[in-house]
Protein backbone atom coordinates (compact mmCIF):
# COMPACT_ATOMS: atom_id res chain seq x y z
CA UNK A 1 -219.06 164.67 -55.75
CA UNK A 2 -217.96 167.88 -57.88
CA UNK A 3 -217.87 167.10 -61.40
CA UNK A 4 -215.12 169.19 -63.53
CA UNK A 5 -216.61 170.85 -66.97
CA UNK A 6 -214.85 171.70 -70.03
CA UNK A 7 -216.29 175.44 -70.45
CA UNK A 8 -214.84 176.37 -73.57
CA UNK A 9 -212.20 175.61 -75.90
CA UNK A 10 -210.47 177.97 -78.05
CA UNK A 11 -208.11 177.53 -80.94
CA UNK A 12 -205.00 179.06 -83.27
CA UNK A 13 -202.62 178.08 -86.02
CA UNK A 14 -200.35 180.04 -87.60
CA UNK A 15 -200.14 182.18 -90.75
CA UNK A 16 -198.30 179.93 -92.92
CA UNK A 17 -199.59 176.48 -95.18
CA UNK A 18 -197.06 174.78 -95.59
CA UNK A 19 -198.02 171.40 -97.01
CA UNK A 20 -197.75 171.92 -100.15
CA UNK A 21 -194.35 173.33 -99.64
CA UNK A 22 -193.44 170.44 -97.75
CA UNK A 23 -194.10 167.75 -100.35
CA UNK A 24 -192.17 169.47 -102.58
CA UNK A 25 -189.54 169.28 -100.86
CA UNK A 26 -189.62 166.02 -99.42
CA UNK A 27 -189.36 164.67 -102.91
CA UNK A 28 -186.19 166.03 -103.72
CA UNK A 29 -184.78 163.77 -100.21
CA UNK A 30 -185.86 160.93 -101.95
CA UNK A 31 -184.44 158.78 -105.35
CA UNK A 32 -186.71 159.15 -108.27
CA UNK A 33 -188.32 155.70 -108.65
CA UNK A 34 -189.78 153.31 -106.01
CA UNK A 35 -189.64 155.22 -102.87
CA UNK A 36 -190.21 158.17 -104.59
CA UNK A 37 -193.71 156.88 -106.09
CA UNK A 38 -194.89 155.32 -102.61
CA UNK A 39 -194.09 159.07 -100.87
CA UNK A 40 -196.13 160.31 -103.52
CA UNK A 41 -199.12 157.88 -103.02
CA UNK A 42 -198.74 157.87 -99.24
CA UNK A 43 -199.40 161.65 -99.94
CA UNK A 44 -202.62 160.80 -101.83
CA UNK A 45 -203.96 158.52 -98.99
CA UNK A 46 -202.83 160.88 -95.98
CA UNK A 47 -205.98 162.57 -96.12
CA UNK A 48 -204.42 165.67 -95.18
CA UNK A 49 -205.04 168.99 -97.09
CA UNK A 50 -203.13 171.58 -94.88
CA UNK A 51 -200.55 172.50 -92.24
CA UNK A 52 -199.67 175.78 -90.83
CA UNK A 53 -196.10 176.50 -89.36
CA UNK A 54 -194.79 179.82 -87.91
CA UNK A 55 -192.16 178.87 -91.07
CA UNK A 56 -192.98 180.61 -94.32
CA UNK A 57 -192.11 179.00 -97.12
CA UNK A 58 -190.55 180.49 -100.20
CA UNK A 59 -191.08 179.37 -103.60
CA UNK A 60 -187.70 178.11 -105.19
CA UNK A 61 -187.27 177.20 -109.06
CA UNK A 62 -185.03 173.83 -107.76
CA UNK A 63 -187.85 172.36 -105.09
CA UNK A 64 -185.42 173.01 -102.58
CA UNK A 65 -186.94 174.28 -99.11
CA UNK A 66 -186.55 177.85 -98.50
CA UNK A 67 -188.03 179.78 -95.75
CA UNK A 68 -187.69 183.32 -94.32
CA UNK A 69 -186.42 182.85 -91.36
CA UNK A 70 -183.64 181.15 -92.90
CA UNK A 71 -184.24 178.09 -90.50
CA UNK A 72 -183.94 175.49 -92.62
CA UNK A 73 -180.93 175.84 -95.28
CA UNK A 74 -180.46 172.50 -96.99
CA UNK A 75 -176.99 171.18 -96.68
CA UNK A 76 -177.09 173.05 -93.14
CA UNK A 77 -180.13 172.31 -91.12
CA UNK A 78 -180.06 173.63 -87.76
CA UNK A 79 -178.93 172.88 -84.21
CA UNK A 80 -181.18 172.32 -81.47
CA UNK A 81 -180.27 175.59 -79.91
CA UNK A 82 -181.31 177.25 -83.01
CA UNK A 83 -184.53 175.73 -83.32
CA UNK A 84 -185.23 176.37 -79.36
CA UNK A 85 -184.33 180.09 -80.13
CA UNK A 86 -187.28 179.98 -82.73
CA UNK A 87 -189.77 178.19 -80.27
CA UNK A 88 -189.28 181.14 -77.91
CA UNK A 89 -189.49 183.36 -80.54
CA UNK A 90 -193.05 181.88 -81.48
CA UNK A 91 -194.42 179.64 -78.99
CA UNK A 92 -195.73 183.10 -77.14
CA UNK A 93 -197.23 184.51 -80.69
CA UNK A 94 -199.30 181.73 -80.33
CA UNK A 95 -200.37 181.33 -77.24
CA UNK A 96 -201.67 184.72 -77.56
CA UNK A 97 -203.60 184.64 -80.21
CA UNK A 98 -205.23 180.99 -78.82
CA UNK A 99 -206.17 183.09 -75.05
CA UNK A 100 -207.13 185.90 -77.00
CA UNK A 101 -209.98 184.06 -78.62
CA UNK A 102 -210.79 182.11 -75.21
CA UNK A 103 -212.01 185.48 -74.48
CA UNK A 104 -212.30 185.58 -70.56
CA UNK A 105 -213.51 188.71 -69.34
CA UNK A 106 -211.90 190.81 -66.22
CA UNK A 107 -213.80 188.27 -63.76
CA UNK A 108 -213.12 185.00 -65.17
CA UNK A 109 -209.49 186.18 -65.43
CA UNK A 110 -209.23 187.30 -61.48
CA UNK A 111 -210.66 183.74 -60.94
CA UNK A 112 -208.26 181.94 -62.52
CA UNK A 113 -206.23 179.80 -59.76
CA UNK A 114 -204.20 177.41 -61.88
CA UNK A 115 -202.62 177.35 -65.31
CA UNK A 116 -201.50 174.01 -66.95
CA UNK A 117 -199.56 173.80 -69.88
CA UNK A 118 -198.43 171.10 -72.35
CA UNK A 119 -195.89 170.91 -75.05
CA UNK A 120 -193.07 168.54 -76.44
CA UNK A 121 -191.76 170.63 -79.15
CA UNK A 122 -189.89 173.17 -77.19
CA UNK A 123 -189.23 174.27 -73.44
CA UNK A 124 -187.48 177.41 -72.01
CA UNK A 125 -187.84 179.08 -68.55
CA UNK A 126 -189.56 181.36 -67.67
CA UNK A 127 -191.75 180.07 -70.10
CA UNK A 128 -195.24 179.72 -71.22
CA UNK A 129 -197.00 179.44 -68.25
CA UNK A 130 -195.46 182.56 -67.03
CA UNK A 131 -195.98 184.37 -70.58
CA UNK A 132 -199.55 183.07 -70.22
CA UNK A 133 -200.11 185.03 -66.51
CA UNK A 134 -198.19 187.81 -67.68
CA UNK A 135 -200.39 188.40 -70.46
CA UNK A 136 -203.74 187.97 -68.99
CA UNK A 137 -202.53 189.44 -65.60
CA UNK A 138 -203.40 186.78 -63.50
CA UNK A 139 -202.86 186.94 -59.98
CA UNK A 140 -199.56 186.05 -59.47
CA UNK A 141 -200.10 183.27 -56.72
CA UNK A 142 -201.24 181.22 -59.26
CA UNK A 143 -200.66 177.99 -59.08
CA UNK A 144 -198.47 176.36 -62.40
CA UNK A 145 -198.06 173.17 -63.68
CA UNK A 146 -196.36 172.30 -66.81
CA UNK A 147 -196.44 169.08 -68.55
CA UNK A 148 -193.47 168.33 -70.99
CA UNK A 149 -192.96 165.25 -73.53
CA UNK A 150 -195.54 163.11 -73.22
CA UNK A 151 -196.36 164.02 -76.93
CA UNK A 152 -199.75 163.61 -78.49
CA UNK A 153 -201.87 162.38 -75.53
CA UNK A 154 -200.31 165.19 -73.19
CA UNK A 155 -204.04 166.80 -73.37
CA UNK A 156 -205.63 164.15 -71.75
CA UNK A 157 -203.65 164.27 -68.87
CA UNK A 158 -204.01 168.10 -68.69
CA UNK A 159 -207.32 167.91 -68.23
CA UNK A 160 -207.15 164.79 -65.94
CA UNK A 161 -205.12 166.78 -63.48
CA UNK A 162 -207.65 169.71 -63.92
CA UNK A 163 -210.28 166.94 -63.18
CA UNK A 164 -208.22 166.43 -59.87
CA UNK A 165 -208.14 169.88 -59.00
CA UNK A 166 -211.93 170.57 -59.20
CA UNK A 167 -213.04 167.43 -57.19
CA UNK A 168 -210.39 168.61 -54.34
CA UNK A 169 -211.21 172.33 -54.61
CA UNK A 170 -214.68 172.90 -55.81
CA UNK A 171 -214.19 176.73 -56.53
CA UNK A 172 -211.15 176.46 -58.83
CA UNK A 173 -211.04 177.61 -61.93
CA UNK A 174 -208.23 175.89 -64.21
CA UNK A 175 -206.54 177.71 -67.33
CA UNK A 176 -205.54 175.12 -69.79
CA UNK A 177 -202.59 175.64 -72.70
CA UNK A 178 -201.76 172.98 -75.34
CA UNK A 179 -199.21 174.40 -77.72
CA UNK A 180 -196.68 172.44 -80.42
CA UNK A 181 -194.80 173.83 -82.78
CA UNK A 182 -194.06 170.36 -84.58
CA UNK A 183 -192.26 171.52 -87.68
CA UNK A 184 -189.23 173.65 -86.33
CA UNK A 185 -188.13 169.41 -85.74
CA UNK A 186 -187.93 168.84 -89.80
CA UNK A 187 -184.86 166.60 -90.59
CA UNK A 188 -182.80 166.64 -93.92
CA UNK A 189 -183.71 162.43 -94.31
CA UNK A 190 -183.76 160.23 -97.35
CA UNK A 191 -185.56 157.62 -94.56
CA UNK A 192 -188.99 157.22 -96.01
CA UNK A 193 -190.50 156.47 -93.23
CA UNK A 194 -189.11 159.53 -91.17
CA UNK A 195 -190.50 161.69 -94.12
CA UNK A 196 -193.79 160.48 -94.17
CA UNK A 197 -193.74 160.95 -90.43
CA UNK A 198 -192.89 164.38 -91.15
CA UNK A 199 -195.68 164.33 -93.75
CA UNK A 200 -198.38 164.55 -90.76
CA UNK A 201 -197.19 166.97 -88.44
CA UNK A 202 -197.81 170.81 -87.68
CA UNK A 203 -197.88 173.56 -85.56
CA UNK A 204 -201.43 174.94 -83.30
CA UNK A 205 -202.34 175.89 -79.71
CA UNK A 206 -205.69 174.93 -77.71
CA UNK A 207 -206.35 177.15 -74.89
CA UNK A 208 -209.23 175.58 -72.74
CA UNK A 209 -211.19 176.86 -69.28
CA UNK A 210 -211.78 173.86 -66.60
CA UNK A 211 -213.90 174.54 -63.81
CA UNK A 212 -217.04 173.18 -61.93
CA UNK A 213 -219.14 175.80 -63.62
CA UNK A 214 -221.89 173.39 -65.11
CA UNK A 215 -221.72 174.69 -68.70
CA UNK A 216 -219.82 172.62 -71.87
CA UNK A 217 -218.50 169.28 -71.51
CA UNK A 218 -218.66 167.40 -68.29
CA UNK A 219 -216.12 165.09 -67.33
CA UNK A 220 -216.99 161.86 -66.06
CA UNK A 221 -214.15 159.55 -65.78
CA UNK A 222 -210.27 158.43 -67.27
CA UNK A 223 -208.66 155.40 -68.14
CA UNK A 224 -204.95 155.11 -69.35
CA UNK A 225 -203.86 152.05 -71.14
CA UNK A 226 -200.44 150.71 -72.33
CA UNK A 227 -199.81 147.96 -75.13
CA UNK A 228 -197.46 145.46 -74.19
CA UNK A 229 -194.18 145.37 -76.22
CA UNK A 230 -194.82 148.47 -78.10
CA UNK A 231 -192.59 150.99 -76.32
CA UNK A 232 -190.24 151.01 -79.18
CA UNK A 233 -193.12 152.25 -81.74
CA UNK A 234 -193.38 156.15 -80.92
CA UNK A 235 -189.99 157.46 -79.66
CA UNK A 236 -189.04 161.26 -78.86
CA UNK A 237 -185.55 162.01 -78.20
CA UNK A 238 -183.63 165.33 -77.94
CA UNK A 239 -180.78 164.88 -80.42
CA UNK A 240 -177.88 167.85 -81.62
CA UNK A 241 -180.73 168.81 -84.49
CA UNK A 242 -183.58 168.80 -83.09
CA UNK A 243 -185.68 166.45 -81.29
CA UNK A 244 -185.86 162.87 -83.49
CA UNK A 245 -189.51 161.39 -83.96
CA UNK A 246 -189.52 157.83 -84.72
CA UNK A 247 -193.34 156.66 -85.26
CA UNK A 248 -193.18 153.31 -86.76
CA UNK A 249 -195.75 152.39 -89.43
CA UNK A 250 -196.95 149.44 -87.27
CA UNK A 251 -198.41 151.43 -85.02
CA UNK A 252 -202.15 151.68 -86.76
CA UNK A 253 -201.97 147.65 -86.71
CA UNK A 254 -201.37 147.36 -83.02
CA UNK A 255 -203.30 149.79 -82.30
CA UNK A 256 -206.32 148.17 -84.21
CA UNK A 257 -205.61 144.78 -82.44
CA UNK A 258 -205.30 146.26 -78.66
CA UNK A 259 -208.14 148.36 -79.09
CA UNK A 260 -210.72 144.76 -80.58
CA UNK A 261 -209.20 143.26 -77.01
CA UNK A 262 -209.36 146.35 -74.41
CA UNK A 263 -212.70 148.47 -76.11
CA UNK A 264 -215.03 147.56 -73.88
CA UNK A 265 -212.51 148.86 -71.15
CA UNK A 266 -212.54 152.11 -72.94
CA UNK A 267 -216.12 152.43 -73.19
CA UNK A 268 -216.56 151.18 -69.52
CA UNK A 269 -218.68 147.66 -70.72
CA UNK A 270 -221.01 150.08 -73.01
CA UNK A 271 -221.96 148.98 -76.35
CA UNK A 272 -219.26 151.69 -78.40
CA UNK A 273 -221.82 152.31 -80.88
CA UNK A 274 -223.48 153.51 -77.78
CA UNK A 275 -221.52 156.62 -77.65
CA UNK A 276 -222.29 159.42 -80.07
CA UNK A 277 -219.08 161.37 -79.31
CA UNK A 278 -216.02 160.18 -80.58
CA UNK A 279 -212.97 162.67 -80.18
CA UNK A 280 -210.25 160.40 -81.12
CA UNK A 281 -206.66 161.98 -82.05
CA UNK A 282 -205.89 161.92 -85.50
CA UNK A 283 -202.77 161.33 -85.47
CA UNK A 284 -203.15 160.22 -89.27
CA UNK A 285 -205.42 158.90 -91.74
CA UNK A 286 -204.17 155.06 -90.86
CA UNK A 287 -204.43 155.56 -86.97
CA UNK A 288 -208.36 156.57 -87.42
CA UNK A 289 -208.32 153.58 -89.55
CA UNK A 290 -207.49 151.38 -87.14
CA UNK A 291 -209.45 152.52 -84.12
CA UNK A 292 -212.62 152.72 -86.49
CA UNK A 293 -211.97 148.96 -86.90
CA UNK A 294 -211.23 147.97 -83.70
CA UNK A 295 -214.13 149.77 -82.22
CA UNK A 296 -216.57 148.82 -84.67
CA UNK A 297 -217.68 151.91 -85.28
CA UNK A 298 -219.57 153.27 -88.18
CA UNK A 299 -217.67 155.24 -90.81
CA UNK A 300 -219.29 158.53 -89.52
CA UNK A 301 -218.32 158.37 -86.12
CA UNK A 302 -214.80 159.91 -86.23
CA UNK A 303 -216.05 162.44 -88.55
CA UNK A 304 -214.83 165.36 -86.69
CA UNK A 305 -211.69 164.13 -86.27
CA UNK A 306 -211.36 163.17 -90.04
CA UNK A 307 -212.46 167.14 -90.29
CA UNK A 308 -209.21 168.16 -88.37
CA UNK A 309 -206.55 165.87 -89.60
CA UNK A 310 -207.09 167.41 -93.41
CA UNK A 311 -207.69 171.24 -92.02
CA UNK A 312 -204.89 171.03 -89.61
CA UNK A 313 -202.87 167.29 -89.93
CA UNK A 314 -201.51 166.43 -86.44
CA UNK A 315 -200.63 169.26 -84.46
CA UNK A 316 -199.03 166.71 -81.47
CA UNK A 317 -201.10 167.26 -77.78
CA UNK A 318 -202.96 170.60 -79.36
CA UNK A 319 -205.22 168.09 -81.72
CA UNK A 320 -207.53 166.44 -79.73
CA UNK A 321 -208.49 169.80 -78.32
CA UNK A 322 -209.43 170.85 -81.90
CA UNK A 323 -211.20 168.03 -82.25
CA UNK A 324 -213.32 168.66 -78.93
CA UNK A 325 -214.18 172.06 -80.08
CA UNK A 326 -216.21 171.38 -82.95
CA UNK A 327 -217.98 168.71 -81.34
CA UNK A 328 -219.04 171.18 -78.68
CA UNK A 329 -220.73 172.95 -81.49
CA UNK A 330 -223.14 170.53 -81.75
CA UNK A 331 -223.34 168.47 -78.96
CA UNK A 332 -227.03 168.36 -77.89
CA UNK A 333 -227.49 167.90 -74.26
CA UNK A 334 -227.08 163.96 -72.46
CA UNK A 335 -224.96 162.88 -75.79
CA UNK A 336 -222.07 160.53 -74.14
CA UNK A 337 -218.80 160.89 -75.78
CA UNK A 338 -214.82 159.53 -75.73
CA UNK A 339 -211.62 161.45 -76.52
CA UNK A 340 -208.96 159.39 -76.90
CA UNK A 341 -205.65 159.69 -77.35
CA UNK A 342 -202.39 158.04 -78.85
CA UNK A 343 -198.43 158.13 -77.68
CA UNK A 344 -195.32 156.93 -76.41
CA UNK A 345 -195.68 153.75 -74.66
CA UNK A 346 -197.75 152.66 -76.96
CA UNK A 347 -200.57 154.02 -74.76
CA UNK A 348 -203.81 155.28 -75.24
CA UNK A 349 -205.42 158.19 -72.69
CA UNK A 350 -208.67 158.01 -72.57
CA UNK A 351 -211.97 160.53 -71.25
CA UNK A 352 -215.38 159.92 -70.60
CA UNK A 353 -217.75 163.02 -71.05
CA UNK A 354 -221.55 164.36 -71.86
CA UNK A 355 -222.56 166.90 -73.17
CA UNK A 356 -223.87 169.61 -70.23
C-alpha cells in the first residue's frame, strides 16, 4: 500500500505584534475592578508572548485601539464586508510569502497535481487556491479543493484527504495551504469571556508538500472523534461584524475527561508515553493542560507546542502545522508521533506518523 509523506512544511506570519497592543486595549472594554483583575491574570497564565496580525497597531495616549488601516475605529467597528475586503487584501500577501519559503523548484512545481486549501477567517472567489496556481504557475488542470470552517482542526483533514489522494494515485504530488487571518474578527465586547477568547488568537499561513516521495513525515493512519453534548462549546457563525467565536471556558475540562476515556483510541491501544511525538494544537495554555492530563503525559511532551502557542498564540487550522515543523527538525528516524487537533463539535482530529 502507498504510504503519503509530509515532505516539508513551511511557515509565515505577518509583520505586526500585536499582543501587547491588544491587552491594552482589551482593558479599557472592561470595568476597573473584578473582571478587570481576572483579564489581567488570565493574561499572566495564557502563556502567550506574541501575535502577529496584518493590523498595525498605533500607539494612542487613551489605550484606545488604533491601527493604520483604520479597521478598527472604536465606537465604529466594522462590517463583515469590510473585514472580507481586508482578507482579500492580505490573505494573498501571505500565502506568498509561506510558498515562497516552501521553496519548490521548476520540477516540483510542474509536478504539482492538486492544491488544498483551508481557512475559516475569510473566503472570496477566485480565491486562494487560484492565487496559489497563479503564482507558482502551476499547470492549470490542477485539481482544487478548498476546505472552509471547520476551524482549528481543518489541517488534519487537509492532509487526510491528501492521504487519500496518494494511496489512490501513487504519483501525485499534493500542494497544501493553511492560512487564518484570526484578528480582522476582533469585537468591541465588555464579555470577558469573548475577550479572553480574543486574547489567544492570530494571524499565520502553513504551506506544506504531500506526496509519496519517502522523505519527512510518514503518515500512517487517522481517527476523528466527537464528544457527546459538547456541540455548543466552540461555535463559528458569520454575523453583520464579523464572524462571532464563542469558545466556552469548559472546553479544557471536557476535553481532559474525553481524552482519560478515548486515549488509548487515539494512540491505537499503545502505551501514550510510547509516542515521542506529540503535535497537539495549542489552542491555549489550558487546552495543553488538559490533554497533558488526560494523556498522562510527562510535562515535556507537548514542548513544541508550548514553543508555538507563546511565539505565535493560536493561529486557528495554520497551528498545528507550526507545530509539525519544528518537530521535523529533530525527529530522528522510527520516532512515532500524534498531531492532534481541537474544534467545533467538540471533536478532536487525530494523525498517526514516524519520522521517515
Amino acid at each position: 500500500m502507498t504510504i503519503a509523506y509530509i515532505n516539508r512544511i513551511a511557515t509565515s506570519v505577518p509583520p505586526h505584534d500585536v499582543h501587547r497592543a491588544f491587552i491594552d486595549f482589551a482593558e479599557t472594554l472592561l470595568p476597573e475592578g473584578t473582571e478587570r483583575n481576572l483579564f489581567r491574570r488570565m493574561v499572566r497564565m495564557s502563556a502567550i508572548e506574541h501575535r502577529y496580525s496584518f493590523l498595525q497597531p498605533i500607539a494612542a495616549a487613551n489605550g484606545k485601539w488604533n491601527d493604520a488601516a483604520g479597521l478598527y475605529t472604536p465606537g465604529n467597528f466594522p462590517s463583515t464586508a469590510r473585514r472580507m475586503e481586508a482578507f482579500e487584501r492580505f490573505a494573498p500577501q501571505l500565502a506568498r510569502c509561506a510558498l515562497n519559503k516552501l521553496a519548490l523548484n521548476d520540477e516540483e512545481k510542474r509536478a504539482i497535481t492538486h492544491v488544498i486549501v483551508t481557512s475559516c477567517t475569510g473566503l472570496y472567489a477566485p480565491g486562494l487556491d487560484f492565487d496559489t496556481v497563479e503564482h507558482l504557475g502551476l499547470s492549470r488542470s490542477v485539481e482544487r479543493t478548498m476546505i472552509g470552517f471547520m476551524g482549528c482542526y481543518a489541517a488534519i483533514n487537509a492532509l487526510k484527504s491528501a492521504h487519500h489522494v496518494v494511496r489512490s494515485e501513487p504519483h501525485a504530488k499534493i500542494l497544501i495551504l493553511n492560512l487564518e487571518l484570526c484578528t480582522l474578527h476582533m469585537q468591541e465586547t465588555a464579555n470577558l469571556e469573548q475577550i479572553l477568547s480574543f486574547l489567544l488568537f492570530a494571524d499565520g499561513c502553513a504551506a506544506c508538500l504531500v506526496s509519496a516521495n519517502p522523505a519527512g513525515l510518514a503518515i500512517d493512519s487517522f481517527l476523528a472523534l466527537q464528544i457527546p453534548a459538547t456541540s455548543g462549546l466552540i461555535t463559528w457563525r458569520i454575523r453583520e461584524l464579523g464572524f462571532d467565536m464563542h469558545l466556552s471556558g469548559q472546553v479544557p475540562a471536557e476535553l481532559r475527561r474525553a481524552l482519560v476515556e478515548i486515549g488509548s483510541a487515539i494512540t491505537r491501544g499503545k502505551n501514550p508515553a510510547s509516542i515521542e511525538l506529540w503535535a497537539v494544537h495549542p489552542g491555549g495554555r489550558t487546552i495543553l493542560d488538559g490533554v497533558e492530563k488526560g494523556l498522562g503525559l510527562s510535562s515535556e511532551a507537548l514542548a513544541d507546542s508550548r514553543a508555538i502557542l507563546a511565539q505565535y498564540g493560536n493561529m486557528s487550522s495554520a497551528t498545528v502545522m507550526f507545530v509539525l515543523q519544528q518537530m521535523m527538525r529533530r525527529a530522528q528516524p522510527g520516532q512515532q508521533g500524534c498531531a492532534m487537533s481541537f474544534g467545533p463539535g467538540v471533536t478532536a482530529e487525530t494523525m498517526l506518523f514516524h519520522a521517515a
